[in-house]
N, C-alpha and C. Protein backbone atom coordinates (compact mmCIF):
# COMPACT_ATOMS: atom_id res chain seq x y z
N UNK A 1 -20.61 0.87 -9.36
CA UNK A 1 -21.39 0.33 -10.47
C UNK A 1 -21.01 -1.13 -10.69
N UNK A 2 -21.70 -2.06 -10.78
CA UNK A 2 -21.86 -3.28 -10.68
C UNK A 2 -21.46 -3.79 -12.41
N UNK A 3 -20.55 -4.69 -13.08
CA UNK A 3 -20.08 -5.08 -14.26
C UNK A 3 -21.06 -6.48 -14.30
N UNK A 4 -21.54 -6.84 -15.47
CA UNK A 4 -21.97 -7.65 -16.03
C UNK A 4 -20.65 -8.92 -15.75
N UNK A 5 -21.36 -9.82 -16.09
CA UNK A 5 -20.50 -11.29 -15.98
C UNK A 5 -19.15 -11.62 -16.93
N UNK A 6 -19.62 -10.80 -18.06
CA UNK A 6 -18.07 -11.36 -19.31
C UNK A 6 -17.53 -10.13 -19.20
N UNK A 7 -17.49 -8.45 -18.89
CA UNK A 7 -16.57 -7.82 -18.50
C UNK A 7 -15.75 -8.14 -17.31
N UNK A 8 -16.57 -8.99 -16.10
CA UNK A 8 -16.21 -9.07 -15.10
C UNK A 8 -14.73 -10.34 -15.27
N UNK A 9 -15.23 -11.23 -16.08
CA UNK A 9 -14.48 -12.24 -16.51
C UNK A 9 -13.25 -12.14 -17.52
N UNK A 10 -13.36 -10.97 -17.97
CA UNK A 10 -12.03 -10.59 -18.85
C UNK A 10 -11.05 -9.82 -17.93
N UNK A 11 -11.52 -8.93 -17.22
CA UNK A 11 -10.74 -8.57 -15.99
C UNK A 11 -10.18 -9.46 -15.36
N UNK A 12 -10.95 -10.34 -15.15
CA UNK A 12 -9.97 -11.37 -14.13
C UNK A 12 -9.41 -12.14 -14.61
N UNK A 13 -9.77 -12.49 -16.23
CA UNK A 13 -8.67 -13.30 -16.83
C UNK A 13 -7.27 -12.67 -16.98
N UNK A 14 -7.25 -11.33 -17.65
CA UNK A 14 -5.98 -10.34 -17.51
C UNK A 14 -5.23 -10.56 -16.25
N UNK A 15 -5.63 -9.97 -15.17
CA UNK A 15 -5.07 -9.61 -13.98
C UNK A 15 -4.90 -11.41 -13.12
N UNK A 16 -5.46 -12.26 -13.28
CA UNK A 16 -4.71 -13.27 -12.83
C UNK A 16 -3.89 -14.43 -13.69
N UNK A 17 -3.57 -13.97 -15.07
CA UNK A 17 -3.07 -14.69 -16.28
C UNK A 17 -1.74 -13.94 -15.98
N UNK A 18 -1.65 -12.23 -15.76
CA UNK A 18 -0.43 -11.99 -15.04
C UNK A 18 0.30 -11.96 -13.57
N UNK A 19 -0.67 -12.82 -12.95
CA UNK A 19 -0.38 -13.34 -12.14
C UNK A 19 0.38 -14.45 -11.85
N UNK A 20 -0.24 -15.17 -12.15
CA UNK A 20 0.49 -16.63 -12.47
C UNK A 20 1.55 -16.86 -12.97
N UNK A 21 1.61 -15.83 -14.83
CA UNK A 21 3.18 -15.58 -15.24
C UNK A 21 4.24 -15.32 -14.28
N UNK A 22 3.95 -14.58 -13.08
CA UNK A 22 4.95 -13.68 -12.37
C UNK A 22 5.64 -14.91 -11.50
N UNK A 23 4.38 -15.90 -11.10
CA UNK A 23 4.74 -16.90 -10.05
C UNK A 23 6.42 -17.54 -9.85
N UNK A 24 6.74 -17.55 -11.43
CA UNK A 24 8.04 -18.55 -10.91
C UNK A 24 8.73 -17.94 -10.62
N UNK A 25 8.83 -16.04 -11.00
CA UNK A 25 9.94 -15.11 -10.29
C UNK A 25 9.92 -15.30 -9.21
N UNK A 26 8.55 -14.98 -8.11
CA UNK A 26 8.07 -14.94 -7.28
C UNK A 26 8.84 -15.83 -6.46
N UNK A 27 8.81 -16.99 -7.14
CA UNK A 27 9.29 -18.27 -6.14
C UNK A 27 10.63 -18.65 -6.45
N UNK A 28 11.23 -18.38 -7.50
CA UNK A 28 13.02 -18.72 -7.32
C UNK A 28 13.70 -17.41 -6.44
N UNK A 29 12.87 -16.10 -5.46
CA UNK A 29 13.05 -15.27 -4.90
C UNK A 29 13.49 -16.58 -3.47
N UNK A 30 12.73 -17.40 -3.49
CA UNK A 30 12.65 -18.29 -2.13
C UNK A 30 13.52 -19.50 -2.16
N UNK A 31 14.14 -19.33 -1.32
CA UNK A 31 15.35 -20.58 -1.21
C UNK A 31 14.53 -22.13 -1.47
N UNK A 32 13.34 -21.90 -1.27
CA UNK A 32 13.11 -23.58 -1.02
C UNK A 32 12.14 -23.64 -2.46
N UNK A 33 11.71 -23.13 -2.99
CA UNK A 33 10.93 -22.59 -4.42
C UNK A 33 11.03 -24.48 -4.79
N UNK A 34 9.68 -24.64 -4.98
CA UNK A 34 9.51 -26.27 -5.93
C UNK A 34 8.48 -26.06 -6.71
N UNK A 35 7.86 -26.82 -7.37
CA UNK A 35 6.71 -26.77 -8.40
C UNK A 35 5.39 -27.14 -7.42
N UNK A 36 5.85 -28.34 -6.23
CA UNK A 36 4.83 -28.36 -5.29
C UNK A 36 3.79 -26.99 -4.53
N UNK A 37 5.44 -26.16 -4.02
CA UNK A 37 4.94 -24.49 -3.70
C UNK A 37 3.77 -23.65 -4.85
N UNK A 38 4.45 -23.88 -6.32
CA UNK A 38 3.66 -23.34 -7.08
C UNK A 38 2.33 -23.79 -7.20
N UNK A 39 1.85 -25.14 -6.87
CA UNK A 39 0.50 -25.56 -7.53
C UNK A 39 -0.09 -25.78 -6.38
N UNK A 40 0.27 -25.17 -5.14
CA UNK A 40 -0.07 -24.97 -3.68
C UNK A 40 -0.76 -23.27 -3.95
N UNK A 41 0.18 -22.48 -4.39
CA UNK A 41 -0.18 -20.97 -4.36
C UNK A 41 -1.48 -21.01 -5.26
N UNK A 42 -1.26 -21.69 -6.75
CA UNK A 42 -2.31 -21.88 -7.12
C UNK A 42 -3.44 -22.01 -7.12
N UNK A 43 -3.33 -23.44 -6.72
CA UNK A 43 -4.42 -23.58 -6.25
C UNK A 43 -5.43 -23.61 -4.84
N UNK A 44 -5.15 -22.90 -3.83
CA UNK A 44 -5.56 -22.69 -2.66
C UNK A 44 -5.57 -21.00 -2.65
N UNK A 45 -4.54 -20.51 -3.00
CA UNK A 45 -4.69 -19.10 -2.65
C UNK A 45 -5.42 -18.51 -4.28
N UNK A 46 -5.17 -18.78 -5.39
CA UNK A 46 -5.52 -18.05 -6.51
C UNK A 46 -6.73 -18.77 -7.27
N UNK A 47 -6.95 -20.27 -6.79
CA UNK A 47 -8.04 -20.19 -7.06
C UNK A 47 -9.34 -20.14 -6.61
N UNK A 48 -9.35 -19.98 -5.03
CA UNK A 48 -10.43 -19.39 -3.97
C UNK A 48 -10.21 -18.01 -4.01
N UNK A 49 -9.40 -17.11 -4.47
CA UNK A 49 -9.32 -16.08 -4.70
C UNK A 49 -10.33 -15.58 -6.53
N UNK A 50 -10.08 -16.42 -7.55
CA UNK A 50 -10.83 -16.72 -8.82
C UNK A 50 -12.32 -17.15 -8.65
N UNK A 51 -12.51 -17.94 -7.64
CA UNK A 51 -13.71 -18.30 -7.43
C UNK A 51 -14.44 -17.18 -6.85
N UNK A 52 -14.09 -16.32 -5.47
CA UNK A 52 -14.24 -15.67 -5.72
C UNK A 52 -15.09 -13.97 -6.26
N UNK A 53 -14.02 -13.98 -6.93
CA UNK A 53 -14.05 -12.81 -8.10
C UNK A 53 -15.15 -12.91 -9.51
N UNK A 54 -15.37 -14.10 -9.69
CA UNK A 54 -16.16 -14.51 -10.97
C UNK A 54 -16.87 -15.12 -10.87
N UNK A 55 -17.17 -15.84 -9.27
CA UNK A 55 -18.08 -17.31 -9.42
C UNK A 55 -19.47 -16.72 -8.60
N UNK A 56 -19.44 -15.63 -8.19
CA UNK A 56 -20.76 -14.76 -7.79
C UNK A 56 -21.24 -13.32 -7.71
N UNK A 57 -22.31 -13.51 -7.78
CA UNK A 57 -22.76 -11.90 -8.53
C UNK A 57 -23.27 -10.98 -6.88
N UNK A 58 -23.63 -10.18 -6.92
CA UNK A 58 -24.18 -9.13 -6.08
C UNK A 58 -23.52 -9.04 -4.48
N UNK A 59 -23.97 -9.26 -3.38
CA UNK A 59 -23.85 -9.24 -2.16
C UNK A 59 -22.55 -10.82 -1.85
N UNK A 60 -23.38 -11.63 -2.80
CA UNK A 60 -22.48 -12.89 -2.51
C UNK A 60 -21.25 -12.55 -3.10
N UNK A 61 -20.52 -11.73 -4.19
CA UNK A 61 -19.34 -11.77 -4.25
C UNK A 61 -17.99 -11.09 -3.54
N UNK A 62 -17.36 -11.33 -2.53
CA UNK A 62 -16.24 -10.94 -1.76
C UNK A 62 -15.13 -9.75 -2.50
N UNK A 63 -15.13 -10.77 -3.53
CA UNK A 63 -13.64 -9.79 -3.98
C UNK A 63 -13.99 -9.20 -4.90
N UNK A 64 -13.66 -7.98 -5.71
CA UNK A 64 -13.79 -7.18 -6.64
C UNK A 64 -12.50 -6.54 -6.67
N UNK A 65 -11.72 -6.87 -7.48
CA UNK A 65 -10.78 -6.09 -8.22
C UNK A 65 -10.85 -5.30 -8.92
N UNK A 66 -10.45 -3.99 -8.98
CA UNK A 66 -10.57 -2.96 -9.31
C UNK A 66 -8.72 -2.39 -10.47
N UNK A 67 -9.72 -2.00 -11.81
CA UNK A 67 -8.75 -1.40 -12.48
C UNK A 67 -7.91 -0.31 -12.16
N UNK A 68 -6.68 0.14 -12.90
CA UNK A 68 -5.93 1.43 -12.76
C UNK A 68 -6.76 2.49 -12.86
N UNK A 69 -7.37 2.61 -13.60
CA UNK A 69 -8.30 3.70 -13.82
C UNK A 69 -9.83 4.12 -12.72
N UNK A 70 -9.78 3.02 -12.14
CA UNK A 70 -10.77 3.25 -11.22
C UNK A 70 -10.05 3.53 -10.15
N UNK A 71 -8.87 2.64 -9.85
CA UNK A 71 -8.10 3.52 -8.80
C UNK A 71 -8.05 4.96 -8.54
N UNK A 72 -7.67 5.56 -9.45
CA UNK A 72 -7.19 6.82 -10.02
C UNK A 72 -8.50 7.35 -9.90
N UNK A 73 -9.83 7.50 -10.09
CA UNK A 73 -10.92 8.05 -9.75
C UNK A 73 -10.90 8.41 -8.32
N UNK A 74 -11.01 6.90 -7.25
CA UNK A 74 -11.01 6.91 -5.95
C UNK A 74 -10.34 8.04 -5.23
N UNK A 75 -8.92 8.38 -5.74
CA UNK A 75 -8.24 8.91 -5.54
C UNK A 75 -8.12 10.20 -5.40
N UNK A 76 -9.07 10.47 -6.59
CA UNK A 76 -9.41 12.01 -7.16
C UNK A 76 -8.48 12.69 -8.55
N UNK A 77 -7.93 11.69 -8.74
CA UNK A 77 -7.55 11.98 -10.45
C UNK A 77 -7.76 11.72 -10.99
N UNK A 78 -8.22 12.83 -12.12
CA UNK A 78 -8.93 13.44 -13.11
C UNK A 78 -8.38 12.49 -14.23
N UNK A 79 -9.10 11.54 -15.36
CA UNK A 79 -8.76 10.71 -16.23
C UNK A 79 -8.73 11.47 -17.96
């Protein structure tokens, strides 16, 4: 089932707002970790990944992220 544009957009604000938070763990994990790395991950991987997720509707959109709860359907458990 296909989500309208501002459900679609609150999802992805959630799930990549905790994304981003996670980043600097992410990267003081890495010996060489700079702020350069971070606004590299940013912006090349998370925000062609954002674009995306939100910036087109039907056939043209690639990515669709999918909630816990829809997981859990796929799966076959019962909500």
């Amino acid at each position: 089932m296909e989500q309208g544009f501002l459900p679609r957009f609150v999802e992805a604000k959630h799930y990549f707002s905790s994304t981003v938070d996670s980043l600097p763990a992410c990267l003081l994990a890495s010996l060489s970790s700079s702020l350069a790395e971070r606004e590299i991950v940013e912006r090349l991987v998370l925000g062609r990944e954002i674009c995306k997720s939100v910036g087109s509707d039907g056939d043209q959109r690639v990515e669709r992220h999918r909630t816990v709860d829809r997981w859990m359907l796929y799966m076959g458990f019962q909500l």
